[in-house]
C-alpha atoms as a PDB file:
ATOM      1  CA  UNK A   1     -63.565   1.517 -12.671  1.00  0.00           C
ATOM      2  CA  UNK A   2     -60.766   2.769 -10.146  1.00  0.00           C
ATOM      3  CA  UNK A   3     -57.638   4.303 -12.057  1.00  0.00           C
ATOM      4  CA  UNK A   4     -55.443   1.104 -10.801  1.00  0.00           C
ATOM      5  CA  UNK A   5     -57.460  -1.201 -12.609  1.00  0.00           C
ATOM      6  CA  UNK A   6     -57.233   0.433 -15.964  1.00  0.00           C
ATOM      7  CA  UNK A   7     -56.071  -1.659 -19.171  1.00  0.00           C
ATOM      8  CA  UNK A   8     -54.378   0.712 -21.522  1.00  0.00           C
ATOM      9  CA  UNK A   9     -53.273  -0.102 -24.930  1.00  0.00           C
ATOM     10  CA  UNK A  10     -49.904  -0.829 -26.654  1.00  0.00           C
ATOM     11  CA  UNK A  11     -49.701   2.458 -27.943  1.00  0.00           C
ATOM     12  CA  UNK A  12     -47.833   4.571 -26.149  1.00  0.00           C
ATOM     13  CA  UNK A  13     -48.222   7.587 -28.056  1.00  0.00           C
ATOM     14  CA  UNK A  14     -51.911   7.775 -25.678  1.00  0.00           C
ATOM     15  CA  UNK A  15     -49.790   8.892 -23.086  1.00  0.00           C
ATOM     16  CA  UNK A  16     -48.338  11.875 -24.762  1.00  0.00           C
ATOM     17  CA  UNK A  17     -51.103  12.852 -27.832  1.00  0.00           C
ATOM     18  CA  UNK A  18     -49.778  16.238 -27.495  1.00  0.00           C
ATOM     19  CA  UNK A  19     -46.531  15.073 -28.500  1.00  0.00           C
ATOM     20  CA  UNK A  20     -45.147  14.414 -31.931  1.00  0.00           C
ATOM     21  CA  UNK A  21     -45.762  10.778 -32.642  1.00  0.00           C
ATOM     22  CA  UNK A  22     -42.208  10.517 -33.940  1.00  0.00           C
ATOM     23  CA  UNK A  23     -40.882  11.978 -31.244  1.00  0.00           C
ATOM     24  CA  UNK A  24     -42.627   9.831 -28.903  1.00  0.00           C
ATOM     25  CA  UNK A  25     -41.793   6.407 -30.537  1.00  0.00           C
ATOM     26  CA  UNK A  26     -37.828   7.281 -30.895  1.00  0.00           C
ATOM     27  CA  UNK A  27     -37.597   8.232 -27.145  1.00  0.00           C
ATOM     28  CA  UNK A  28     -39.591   5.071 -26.265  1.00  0.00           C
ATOM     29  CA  UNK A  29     -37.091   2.572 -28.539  1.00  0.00           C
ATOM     30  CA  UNK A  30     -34.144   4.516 -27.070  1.00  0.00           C
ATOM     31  CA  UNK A  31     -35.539   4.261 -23.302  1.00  0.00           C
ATOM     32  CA  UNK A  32     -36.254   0.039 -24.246  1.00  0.00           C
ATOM     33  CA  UNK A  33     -32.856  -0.282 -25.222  1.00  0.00           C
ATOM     34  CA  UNK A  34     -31.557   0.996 -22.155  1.00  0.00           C
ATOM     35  CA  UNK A  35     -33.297  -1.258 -20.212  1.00  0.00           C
ATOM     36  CA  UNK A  36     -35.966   1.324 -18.422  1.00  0.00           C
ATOM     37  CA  UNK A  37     -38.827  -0.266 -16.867  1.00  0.00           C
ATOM     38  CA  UNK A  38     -41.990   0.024 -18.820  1.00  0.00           C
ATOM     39  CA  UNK A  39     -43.977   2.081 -15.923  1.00  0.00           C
ATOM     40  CA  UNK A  40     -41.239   4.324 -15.756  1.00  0.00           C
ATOM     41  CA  UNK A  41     -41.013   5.216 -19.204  1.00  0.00           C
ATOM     42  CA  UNK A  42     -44.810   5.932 -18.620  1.00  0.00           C
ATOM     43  CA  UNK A  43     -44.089   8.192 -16.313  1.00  0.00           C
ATOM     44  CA  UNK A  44     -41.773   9.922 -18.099  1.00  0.00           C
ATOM     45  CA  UNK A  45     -44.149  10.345 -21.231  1.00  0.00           C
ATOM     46  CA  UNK A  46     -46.488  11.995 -18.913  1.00  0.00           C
ATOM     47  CA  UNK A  47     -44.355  14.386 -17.853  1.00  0.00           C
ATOM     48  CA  UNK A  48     -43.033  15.053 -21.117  1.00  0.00           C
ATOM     49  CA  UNK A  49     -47.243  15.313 -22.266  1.00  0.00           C
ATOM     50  CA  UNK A  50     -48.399  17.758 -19.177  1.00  0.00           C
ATOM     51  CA  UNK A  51     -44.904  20.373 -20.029  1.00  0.00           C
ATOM     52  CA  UNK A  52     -46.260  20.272 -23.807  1.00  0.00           C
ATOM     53  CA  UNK A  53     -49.932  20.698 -23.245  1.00  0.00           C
ATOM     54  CA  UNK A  54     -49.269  23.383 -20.708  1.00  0.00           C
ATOM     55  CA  UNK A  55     -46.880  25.859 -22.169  1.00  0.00           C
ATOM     56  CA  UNK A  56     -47.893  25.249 -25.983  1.00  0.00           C
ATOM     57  CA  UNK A  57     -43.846  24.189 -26.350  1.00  0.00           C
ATOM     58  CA  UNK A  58     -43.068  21.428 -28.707  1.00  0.00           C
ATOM     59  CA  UNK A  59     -41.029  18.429 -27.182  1.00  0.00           C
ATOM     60  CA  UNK A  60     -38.247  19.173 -29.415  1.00  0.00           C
ATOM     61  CA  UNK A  61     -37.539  22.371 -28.298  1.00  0.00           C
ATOM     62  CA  UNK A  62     -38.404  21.922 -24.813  1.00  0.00           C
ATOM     63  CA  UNK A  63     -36.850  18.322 -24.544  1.00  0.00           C
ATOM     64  CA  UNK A  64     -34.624  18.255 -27.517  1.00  0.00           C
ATOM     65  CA  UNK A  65     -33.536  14.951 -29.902  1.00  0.00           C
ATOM     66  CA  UNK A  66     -35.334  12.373 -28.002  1.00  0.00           C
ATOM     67  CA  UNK A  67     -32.790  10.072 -28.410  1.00  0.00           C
ATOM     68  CA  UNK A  68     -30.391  12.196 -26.449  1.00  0.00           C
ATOM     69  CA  UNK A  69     -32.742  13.596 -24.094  1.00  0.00           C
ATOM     70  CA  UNK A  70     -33.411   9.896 -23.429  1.00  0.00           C
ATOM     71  CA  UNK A  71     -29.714   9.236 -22.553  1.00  0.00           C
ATOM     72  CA  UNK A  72     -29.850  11.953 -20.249  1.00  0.00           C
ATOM     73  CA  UNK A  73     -32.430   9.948 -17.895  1.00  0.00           C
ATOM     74  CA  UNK A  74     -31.032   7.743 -15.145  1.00  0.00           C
ATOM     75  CA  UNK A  75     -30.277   4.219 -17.292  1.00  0.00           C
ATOM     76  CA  UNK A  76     -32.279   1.191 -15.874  1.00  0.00           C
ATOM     77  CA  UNK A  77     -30.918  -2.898 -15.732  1.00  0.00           C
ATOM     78  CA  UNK A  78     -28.736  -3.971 -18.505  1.00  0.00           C
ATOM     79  CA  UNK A  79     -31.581  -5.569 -20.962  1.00  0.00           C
ATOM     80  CA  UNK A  80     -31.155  -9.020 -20.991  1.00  0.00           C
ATOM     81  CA  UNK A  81     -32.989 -12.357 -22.043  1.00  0.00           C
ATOM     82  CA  UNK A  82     -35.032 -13.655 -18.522  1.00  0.00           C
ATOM     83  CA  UNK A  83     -34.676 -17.446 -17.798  1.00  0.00           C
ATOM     84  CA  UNK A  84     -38.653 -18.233 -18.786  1.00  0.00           C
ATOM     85  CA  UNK A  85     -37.917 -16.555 -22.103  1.00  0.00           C
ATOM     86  CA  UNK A  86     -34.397 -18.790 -22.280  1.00  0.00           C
ATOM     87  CA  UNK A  87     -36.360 -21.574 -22.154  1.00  0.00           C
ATOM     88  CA  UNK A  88     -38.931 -20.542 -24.980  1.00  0.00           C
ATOM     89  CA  UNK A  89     -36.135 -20.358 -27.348  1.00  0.00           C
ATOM     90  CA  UNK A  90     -34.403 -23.508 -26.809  1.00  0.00           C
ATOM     91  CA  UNK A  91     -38.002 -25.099 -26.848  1.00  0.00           C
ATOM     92  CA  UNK A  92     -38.902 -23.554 -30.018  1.00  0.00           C
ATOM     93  CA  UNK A  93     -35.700 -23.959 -31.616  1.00  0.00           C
ATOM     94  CA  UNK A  94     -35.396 -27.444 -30.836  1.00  0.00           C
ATOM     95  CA  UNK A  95     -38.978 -28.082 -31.933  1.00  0.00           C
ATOM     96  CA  UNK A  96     -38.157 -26.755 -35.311  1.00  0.00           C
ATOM     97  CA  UNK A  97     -35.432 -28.858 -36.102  1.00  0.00           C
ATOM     98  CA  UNK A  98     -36.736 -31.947 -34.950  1.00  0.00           C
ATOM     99  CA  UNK A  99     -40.320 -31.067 -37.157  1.00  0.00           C
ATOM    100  CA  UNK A 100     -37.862 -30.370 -40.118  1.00  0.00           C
ATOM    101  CA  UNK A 101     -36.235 -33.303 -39.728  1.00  0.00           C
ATOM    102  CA  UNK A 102     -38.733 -35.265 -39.732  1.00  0.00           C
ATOM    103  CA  UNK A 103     -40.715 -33.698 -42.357  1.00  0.00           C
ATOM    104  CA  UNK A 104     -37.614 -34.078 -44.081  1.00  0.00           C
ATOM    105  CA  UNK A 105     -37.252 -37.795 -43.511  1.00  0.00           C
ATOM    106  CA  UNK A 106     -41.525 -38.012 -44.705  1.00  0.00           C
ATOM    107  CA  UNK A 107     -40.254 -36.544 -47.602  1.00  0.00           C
ATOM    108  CA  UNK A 108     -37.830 -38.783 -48.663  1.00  0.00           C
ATOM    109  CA  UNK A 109     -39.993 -41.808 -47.566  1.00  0.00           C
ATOM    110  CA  UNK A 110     -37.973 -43.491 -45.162  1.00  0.00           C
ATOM    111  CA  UNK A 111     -35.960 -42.890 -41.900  1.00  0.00           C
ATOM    112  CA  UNK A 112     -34.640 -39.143 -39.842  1.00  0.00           C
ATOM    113  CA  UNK A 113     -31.132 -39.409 -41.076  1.00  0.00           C
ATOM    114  CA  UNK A 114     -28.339 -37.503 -38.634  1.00  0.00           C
ATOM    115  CA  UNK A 115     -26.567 -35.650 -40.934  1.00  0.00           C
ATOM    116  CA  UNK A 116     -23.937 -33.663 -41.134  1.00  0.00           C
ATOM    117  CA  UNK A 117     -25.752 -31.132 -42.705  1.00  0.00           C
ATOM    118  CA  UNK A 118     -28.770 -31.545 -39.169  1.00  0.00           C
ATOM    119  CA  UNK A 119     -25.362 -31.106 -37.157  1.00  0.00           C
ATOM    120  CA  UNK A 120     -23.952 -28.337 -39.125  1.00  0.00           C
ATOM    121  CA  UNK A 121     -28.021 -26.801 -38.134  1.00  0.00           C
ATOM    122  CA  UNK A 122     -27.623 -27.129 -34.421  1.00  0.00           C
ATOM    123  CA  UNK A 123     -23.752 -25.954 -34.255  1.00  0.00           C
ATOM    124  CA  UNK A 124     -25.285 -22.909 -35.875  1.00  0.00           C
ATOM    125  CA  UNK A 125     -28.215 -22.564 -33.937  1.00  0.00           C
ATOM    126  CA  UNK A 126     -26.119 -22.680 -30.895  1.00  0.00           C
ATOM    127  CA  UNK A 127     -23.735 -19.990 -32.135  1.00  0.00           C
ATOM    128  CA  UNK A 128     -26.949 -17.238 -32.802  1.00  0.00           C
ATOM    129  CA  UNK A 129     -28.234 -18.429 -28.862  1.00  0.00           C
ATOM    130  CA  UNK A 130     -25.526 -17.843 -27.537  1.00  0.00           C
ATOM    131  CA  UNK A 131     -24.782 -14.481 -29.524  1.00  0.00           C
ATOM    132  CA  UNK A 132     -28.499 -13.492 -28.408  1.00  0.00           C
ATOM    133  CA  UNK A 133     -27.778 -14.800 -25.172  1.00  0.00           C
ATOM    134  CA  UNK A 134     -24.293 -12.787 -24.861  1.00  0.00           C
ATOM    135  CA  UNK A 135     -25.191  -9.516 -26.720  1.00  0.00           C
ATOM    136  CA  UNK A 136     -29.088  -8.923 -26.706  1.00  0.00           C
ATOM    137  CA  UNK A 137     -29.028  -5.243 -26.637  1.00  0.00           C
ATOM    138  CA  UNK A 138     -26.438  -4.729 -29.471  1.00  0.00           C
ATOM    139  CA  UNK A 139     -28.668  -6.922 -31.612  1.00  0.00           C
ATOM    140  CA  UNK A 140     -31.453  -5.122 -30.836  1.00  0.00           C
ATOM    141  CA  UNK A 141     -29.859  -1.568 -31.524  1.00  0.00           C
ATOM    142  CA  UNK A 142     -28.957  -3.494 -34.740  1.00  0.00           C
ATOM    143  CA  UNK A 143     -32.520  -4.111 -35.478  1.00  0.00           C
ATOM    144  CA  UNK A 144     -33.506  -0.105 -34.644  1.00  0.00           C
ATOM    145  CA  UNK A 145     -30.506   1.272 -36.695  1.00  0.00           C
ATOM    146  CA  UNK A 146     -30.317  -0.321 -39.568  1.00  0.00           C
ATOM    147  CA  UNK A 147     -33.913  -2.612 -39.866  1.00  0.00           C
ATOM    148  CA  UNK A 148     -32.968  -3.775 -43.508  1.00  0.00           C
ATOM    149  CA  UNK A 149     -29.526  -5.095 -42.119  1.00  0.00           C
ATOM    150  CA  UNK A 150     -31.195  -6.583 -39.205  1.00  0.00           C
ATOM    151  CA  UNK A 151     -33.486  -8.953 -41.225  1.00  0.00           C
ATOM    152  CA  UNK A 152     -31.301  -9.782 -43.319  1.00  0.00           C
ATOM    153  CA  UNK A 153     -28.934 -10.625 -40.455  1.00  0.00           C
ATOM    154  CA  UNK A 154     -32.143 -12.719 -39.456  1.00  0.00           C
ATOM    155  CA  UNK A 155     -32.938 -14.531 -42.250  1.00  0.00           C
ATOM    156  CA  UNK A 156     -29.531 -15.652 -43.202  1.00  0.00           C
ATOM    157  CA  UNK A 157     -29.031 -18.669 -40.767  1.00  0.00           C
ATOM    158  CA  UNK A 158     -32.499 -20.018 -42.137  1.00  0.00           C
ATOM    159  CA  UNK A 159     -31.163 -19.726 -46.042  1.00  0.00           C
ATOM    160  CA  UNK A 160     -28.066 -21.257 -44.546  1.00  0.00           C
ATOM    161  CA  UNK A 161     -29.948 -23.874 -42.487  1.00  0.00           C
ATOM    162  CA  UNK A 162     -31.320 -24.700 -46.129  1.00  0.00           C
ATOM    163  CA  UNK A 163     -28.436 -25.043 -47.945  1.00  0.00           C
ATOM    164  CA  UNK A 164     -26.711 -27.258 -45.027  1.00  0.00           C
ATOM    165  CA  UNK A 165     -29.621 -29.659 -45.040  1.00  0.00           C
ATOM    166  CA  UNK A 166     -29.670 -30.063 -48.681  1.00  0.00           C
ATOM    167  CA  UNK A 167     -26.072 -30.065 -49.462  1.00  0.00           C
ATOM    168  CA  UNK A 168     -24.318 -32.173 -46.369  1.00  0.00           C
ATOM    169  CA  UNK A 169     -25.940 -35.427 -46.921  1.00  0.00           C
ATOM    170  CA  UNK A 170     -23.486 -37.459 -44.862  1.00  0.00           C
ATOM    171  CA  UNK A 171     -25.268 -39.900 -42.575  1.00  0.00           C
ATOM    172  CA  UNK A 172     -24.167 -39.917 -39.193  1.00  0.00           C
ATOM    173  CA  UNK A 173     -27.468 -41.750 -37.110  1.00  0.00           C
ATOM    174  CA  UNK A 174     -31.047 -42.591 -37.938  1.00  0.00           C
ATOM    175  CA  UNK A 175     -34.046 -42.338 -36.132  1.00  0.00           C
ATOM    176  CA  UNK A 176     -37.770 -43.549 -36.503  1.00  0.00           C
ATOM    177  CA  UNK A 177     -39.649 -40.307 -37.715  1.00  0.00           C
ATOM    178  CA  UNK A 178     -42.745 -40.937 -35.837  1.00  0.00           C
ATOM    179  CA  UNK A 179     -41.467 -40.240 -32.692  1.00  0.00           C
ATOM    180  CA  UNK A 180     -38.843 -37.586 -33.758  1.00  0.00           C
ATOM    181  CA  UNK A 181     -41.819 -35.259 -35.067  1.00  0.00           C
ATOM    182  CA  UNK A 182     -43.698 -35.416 -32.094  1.00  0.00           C
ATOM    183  CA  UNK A 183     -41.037 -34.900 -29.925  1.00  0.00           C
ATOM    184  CA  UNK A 184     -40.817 -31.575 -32.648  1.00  0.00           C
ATOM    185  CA  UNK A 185     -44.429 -30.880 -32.261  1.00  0.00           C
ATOM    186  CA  UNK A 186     -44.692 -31.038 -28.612  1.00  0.00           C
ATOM    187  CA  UNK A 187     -41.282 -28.695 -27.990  1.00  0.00           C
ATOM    188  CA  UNK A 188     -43.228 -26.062 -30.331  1.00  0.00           C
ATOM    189  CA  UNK A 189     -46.626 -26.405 -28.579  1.00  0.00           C
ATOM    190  CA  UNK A 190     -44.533 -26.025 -24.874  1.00  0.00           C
ATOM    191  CA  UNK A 191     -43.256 -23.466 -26.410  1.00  0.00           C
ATOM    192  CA  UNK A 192     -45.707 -21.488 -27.734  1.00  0.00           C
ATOM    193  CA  UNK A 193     -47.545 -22.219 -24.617  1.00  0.00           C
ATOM    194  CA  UNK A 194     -44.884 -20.688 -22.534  1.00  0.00           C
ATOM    195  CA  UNK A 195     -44.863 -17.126 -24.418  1.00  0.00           C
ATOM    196  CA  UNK A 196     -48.762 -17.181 -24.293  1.00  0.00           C
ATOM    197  CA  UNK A 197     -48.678 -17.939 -20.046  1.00  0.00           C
ATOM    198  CA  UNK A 198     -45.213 -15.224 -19.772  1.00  0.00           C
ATOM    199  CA  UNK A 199     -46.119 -12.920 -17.082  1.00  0.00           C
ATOM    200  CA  UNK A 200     -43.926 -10.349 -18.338  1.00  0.00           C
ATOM    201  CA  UNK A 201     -44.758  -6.878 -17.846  1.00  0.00           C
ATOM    202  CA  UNK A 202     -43.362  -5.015 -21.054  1.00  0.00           C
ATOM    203  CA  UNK A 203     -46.429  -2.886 -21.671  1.00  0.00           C
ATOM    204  CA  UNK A 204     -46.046   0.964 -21.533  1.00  0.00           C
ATOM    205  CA  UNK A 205     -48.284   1.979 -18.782  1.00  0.00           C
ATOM    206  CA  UNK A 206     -49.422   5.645 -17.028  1.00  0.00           C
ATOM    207  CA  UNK A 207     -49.498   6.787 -13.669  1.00  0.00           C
ATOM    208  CA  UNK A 208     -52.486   4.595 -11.594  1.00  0.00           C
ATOM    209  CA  UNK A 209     -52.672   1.868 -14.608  1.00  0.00           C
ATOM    210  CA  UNK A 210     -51.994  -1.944 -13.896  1.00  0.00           C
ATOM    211  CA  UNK A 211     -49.158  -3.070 -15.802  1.00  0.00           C
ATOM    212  CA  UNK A 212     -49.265  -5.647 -18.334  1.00  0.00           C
ATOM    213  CA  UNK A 213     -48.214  -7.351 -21.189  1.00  0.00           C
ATOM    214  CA  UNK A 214     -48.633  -5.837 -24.508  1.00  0.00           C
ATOM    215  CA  UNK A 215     -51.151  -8.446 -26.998  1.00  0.00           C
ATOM    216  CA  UNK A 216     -48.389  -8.289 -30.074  1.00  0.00           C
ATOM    217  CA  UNK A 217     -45.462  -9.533 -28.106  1.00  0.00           C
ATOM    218  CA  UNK A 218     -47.759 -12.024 -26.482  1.00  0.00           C
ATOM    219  CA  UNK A 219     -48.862 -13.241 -30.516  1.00  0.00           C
ATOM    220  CA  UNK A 220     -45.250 -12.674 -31.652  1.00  0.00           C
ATOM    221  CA  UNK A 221     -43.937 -15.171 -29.203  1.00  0.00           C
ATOM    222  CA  UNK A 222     -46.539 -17.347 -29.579  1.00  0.00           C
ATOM    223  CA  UNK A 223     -46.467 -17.609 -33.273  1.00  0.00           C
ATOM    224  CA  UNK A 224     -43.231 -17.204 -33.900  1.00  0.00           C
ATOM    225  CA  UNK A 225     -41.921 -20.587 -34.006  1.00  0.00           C
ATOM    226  CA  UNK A 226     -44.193 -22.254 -35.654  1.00  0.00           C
ATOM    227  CA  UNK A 227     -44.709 -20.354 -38.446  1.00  0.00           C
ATOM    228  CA  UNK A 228     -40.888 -20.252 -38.859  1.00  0.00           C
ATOM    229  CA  UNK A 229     -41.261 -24.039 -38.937  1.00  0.00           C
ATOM    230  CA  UNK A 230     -44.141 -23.623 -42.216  1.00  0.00           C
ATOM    231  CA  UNK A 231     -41.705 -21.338 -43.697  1.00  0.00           C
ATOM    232  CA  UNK A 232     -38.805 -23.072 -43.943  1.00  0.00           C
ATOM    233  CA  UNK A 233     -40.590 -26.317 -44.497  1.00  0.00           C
ATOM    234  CA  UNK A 234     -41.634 -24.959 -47.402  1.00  0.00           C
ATOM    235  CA  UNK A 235     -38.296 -23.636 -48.547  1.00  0.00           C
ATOM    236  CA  UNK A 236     -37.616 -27.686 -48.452  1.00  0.00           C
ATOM    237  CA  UNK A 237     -40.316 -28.930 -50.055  1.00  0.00           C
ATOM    238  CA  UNK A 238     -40.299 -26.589 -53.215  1.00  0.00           C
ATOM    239  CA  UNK A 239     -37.465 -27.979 -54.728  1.00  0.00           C
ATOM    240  CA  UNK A 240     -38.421 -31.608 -54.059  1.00  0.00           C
ATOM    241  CA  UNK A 241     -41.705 -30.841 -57.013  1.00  0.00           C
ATOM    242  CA  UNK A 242     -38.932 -30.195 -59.767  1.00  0.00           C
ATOM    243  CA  UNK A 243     -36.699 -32.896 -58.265  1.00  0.00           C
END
């Protein structure tokens, strides 16, 4: 096997096992968030890896805090959300709130009722797009910082999607639910298809390895819509057993 045709892994601490693990996986997140190409960072690791292994120095006194020494690196591209990826999210969101809906009409036994509650769902929906949309990076440095904040930040419009279909009950349309949860079905499958088929090259590579695109972010965005769809579904159903 030639060196150009090797697959690594989506650990990048390979690249630098000399190195403190630590120190390896805060210099990667801070290199991410400053939107350095993956085969760079690579390259970087390995020059980080041959200084260590050669004069015996540990990276934090030869490179210092890795966050900073990171910031001293030429920056890459503003990170921001491709147009394939754009697409995934309106596809999955969509999907989920037409499968809710219509699990929620199943539920009740008759019609998909437009309420305000569904409209108060996609108002918010479209504000957290567009903030994702508008300010990627400080939501990810959000997620790095201060993880517990982060998912709670997360989870919050779900509880609140909850709360809006359960409480605003106003009708506004209805709609067979046949058709509205296959519609729901088949936005989550293109979806889902979409992330598993994304071409994106986000794994961490070395020097002479073909890039590629780590297997977690590949299940994450394949998965991640639908099993948000189970989850809240269940949220809904749970209190219909004590209703």
């Amino acid at each position: 096997m030639n060196a150009t045709s090797k697959r690594p892994t989506a650990n990048p601490e390979r690249l630098a096992p000399s190195v403190d693990a630590t120190w390896v996986r805060a210099f990667v997140t801070e290199q991410n968030l400053r939107g350095v190409p993956a085969h760079r960072i690579g390259d970087q690791l390995a020059t980080v890896e041959s200084h260590v292994r050669e004069a015996g120095e540990p990276a934090a006194e030869a490179f210092g805090e890795p966050v900073a020494y990171a910031r001293a690196l030429p920056e890459g591209e503003p990170w921001r959300l491709g147009r394939r990826t754009v697409v995934e999210l309106v596809l999955g969101l969509a999907g989920m709130l037409l499968v809710l809906a219509g699990f929620q009409a199943w539920l009740a036994d008759g019609p998909v009722r437009i309420t305000t509650g569904y409209l108060a769902v996609l108002a918010i929906t479209a504000l957290c797009t567009a903030a994702l949309l508008l300010r990627p990076t400080a939501l990810l440095r959000l997620v790095v910082d201060r993880p517990a904040l982060a998912w709670g930040v997360m989870i919050a419009p779900f509880a609140v999607f909850v709360v809006c279909l359960l409480l605003l009950r106003a009708e506004v349309a209805t709609l067979p639910v046949l058709p509205v949860a296959l519609l729901g079905v088949v936005a989550l499958a293109a979806s889902s298809t979409l992330a598993a088929l994304n071409p994106e090259e986000d794994e961490i590579t070395g020097p002479g390895e073909a890039p590629g695109r780590s297997a977690v972010a590949r299940r994450v965005g394949v998965l991640l819509y639908p099993l948000l769809t189970l989850a809240v579904m269940a949220i809904t159903w749970v209190p219909t057993l004590f209703a």
